[in-house]
N, C-alpha and C. Protein backbone atom coordinates (compact mmCIF):
# COMPACT_ATOMS: atom_id res chain seq x y z
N UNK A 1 -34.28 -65.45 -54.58
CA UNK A 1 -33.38 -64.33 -54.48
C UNK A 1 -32.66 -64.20 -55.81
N UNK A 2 -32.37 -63.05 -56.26
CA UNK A 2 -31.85 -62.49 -57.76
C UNK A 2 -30.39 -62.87 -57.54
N UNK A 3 -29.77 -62.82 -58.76
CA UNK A 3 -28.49 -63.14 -58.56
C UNK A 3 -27.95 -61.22 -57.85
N UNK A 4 -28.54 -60.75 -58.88
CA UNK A 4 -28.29 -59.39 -58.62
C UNK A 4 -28.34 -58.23 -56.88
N UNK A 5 -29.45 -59.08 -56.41
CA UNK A 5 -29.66 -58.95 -55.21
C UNK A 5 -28.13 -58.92 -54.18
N UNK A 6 -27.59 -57.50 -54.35
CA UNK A 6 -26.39 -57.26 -53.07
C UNK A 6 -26.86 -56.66 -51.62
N UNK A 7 -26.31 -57.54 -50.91
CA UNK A 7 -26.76 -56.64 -49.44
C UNK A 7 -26.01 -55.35 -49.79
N UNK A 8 -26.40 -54.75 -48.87
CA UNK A 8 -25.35 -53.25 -48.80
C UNK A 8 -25.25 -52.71 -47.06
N UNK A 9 -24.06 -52.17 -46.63
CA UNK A 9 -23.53 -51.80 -45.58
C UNK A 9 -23.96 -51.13 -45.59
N UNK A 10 -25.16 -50.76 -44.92
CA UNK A 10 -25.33 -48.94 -44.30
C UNK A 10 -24.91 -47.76 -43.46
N UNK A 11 -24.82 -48.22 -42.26
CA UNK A 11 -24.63 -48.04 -41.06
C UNK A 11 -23.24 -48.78 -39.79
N UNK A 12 -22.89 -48.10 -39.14
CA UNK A 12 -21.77 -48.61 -38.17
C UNK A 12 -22.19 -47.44 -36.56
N UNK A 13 -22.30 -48.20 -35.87
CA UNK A 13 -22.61 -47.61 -34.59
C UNK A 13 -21.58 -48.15 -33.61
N UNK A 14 -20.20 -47.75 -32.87
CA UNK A 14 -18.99 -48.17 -32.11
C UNK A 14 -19.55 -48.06 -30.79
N UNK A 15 -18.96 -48.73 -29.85
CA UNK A 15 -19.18 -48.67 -28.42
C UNK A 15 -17.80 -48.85 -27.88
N UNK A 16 -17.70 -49.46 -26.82
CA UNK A 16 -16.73 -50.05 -26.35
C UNK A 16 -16.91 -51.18 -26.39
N UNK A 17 -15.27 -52.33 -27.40
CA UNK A 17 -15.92 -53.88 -27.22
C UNK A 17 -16.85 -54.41 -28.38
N UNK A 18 -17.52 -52.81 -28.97
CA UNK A 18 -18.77 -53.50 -29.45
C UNK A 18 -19.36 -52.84 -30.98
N UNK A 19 -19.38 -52.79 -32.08
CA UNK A 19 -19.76 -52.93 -33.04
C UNK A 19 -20.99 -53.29 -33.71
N UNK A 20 -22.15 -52.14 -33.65
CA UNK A 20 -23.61 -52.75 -34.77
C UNK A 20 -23.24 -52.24 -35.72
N UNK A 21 -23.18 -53.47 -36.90
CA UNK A 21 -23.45 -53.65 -38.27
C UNK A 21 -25.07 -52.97 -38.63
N UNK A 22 -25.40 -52.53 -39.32
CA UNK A 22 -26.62 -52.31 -40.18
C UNK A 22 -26.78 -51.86 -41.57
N UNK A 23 -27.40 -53.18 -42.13
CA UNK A 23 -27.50 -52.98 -43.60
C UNK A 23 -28.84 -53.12 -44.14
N UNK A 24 -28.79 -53.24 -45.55
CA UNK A 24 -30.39 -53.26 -46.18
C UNK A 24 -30.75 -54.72 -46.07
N UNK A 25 -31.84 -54.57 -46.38
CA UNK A 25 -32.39 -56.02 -46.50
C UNK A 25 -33.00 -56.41 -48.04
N UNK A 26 -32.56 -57.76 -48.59
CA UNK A 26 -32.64 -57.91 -50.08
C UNK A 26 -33.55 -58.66 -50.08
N UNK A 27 -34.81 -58.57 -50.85
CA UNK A 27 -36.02 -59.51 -51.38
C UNK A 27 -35.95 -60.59 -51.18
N UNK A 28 -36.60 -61.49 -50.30
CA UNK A 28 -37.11 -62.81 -50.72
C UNK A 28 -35.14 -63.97 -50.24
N UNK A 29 -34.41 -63.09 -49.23
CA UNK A 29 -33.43 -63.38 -48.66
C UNK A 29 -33.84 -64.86 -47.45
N UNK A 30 -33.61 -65.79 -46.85
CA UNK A 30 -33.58 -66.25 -45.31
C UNK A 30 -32.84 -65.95 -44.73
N UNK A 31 -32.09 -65.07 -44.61
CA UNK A 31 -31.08 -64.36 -43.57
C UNK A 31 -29.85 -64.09 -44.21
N UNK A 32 -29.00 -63.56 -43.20
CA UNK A 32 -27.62 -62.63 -44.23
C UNK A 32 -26.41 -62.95 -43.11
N UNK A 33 -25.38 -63.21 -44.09
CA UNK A 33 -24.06 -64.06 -42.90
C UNK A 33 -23.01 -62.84 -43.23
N UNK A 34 -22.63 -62.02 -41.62
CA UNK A 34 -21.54 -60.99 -41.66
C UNK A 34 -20.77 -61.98 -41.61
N UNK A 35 -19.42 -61.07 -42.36
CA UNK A 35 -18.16 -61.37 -42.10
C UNK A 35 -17.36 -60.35 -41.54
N UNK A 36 -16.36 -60.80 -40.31
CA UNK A 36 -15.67 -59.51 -39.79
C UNK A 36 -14.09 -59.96 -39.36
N UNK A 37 -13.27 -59.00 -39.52
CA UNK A 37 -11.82 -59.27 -39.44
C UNK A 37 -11.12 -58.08 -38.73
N UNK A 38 -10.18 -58.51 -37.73
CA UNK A 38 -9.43 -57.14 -37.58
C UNK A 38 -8.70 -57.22 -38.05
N UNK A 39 -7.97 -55.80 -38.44
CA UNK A 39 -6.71 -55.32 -39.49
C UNK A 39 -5.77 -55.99 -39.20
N UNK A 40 -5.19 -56.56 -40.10
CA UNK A 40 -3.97 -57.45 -39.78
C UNK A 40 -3.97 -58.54 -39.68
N UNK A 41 -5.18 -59.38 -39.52
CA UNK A 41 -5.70 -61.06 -39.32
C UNK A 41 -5.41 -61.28 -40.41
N UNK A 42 -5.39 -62.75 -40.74
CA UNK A 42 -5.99 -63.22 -42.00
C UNK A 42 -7.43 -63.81 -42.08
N UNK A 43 -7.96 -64.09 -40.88
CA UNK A 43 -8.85 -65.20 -40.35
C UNK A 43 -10.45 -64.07 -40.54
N UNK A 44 -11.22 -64.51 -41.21
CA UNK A 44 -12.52 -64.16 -41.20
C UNK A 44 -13.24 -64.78 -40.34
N UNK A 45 -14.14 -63.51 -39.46
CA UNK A 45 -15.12 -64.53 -38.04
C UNK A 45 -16.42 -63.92 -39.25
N UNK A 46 -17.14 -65.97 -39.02
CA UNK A 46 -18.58 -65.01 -39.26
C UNK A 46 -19.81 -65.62 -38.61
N UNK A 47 -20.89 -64.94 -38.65
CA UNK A 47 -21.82 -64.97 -37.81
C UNK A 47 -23.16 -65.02 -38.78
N UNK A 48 -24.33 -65.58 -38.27
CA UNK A 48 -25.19 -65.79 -39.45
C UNK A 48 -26.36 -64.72 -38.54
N UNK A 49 -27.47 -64.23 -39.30
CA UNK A 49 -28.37 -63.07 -38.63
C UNK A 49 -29.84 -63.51 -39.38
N UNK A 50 -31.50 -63.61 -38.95
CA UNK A 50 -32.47 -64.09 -39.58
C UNK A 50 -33.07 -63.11 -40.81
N UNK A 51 -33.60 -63.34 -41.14
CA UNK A 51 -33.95 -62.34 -42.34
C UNK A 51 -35.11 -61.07 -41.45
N UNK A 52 -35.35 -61.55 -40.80
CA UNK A 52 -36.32 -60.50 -39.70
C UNK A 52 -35.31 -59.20 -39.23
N UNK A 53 -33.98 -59.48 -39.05
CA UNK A 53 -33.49 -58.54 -38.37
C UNK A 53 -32.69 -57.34 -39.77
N UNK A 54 -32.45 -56.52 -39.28
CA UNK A 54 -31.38 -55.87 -40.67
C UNK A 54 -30.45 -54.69 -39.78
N UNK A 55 -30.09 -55.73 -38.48
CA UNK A 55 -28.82 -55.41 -37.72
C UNK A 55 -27.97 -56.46 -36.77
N UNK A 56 -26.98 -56.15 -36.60
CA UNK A 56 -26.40 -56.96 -35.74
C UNK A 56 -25.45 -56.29 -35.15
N UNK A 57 -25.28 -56.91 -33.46
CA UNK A 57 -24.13 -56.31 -32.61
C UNK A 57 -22.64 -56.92 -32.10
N UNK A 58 -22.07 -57.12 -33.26
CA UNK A 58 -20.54 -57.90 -32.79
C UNK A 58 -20.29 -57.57 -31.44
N UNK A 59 -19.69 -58.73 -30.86
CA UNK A 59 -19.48 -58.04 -29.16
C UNK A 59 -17.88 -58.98 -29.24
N UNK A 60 -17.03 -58.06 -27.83
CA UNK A 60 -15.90 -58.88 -27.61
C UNK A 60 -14.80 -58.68 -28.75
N UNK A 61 -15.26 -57.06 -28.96
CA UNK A 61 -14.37 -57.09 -30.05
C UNK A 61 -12.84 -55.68 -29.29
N UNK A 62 -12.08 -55.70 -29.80
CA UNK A 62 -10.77 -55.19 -29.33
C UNK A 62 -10.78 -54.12 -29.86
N UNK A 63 -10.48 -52.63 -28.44
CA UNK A 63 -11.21 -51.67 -28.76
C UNK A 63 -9.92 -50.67 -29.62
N UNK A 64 -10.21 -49.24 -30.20
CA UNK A 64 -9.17 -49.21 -30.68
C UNK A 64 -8.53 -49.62 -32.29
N UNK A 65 -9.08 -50.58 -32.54
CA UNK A 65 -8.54 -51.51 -33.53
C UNK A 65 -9.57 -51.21 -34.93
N UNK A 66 -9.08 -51.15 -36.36
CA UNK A 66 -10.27 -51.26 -36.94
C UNK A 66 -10.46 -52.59 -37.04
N UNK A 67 -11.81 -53.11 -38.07
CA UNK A 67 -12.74 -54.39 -38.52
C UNK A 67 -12.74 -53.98 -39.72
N UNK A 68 -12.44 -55.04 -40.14
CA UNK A 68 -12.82 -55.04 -41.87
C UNK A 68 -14.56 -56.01 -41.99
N UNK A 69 -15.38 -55.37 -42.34
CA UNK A 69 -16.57 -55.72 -42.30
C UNK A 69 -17.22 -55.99 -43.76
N UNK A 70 -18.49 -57.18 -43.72
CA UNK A 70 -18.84 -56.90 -45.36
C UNK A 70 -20.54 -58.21 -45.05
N UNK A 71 -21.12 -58.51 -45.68
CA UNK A 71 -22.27 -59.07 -45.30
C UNK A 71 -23.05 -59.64 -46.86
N UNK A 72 -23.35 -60.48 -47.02
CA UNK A 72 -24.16 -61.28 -47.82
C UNK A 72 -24.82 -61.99 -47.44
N UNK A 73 -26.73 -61.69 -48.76
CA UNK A 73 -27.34 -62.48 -48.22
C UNK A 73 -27.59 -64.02 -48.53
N UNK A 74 -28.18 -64.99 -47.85
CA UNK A 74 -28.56 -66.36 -48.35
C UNK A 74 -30.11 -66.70 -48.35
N UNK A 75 -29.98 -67.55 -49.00
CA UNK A 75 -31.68 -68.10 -49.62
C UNK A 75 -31.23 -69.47 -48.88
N UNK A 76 -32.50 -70.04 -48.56
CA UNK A 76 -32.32 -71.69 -48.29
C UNK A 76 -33.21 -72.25 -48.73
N UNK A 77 -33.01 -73.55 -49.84
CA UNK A 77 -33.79 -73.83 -50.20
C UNK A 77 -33.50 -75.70 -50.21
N UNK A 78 -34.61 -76.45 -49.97
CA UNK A 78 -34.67 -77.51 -49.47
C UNK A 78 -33.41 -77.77 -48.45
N UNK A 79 -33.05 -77.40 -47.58
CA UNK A 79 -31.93 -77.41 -46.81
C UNK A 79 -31.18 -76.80 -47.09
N UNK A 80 -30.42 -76.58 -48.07
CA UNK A 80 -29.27 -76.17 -48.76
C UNK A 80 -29.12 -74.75 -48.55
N UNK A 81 -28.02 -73.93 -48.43
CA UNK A 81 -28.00 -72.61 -48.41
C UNK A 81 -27.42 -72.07 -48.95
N UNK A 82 -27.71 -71.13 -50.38
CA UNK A 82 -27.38 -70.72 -51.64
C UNK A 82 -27.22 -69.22 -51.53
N UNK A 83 -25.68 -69.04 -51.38
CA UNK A 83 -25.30 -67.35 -51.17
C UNK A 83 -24.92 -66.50 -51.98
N UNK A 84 -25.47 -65.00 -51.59
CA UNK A 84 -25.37 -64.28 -53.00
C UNK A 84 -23.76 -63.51 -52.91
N UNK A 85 -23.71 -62.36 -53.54
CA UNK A 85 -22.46 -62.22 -53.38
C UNK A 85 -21.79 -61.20 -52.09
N UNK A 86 -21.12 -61.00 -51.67
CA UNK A 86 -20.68 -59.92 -50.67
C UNK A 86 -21.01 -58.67 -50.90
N UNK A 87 -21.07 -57.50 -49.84
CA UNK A 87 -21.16 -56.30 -50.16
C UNK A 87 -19.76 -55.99 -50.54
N UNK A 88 -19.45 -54.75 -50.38
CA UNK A 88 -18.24 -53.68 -50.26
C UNK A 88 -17.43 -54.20 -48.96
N UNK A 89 -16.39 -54.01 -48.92
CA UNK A 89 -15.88 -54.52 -47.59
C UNK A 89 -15.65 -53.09 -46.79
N UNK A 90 -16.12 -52.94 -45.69
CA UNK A 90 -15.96 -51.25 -45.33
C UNK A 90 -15.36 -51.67 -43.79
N UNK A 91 -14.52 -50.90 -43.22
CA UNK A 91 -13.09 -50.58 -42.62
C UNK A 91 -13.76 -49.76 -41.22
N UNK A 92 -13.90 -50.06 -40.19
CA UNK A 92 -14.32 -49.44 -39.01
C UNK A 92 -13.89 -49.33 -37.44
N UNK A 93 -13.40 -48.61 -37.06
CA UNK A 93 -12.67 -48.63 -35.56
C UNK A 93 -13.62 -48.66 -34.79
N UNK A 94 -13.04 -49.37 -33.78
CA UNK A 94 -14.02 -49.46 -32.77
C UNK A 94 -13.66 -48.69 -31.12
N UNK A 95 -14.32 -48.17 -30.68
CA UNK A 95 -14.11 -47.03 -30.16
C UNK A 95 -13.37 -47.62 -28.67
């Protein structure tokens, strides 16, 4: 994976509770770890996703409220897991 290689946020689909992330998928990645926060936390939740997928559905999330959202991908190599840098951090209510 390039150093240059940024995921990027594409997409936001709200439900109730519920939040899909969807972003691009970067070359030669093993999967991509969201990070998500509601407004006002300090505390980042994150969640790891396989390189097969290029979505994910936060659930259990508090409706109403925005998420501060953002996603980078990782390479793994001999065990180790070597991450590239974050996207954009993009700001989303959830319905």
């Amino acid at each position: 994976m390039q150093r240059s290689s940024i995921s990027t946020l594409s997409t936001f689909k709200t439900t109730t509770n519920k939040l899909t992330v969807n972003y691009k998928k970067v070359t030669g990645a093993s999967g991509y770890q969201i990070a998500y926060q509601k407004s006002g936390s300090q505390t980042w939740t994150y969640t790891t996703v396989s390189s097969k997928s290029a979505s994910k559905t936060l659930t259990k999330l508090t409706n109403k409220k925005n998420y501060k959202v953002k996603v980078r991908a990782y390479k793994t190599v001999s065990g180790k897991k070597y991450y590239g840098t974050y996207s954009v951090t993009k700001t989303v209510k959830v319905k």
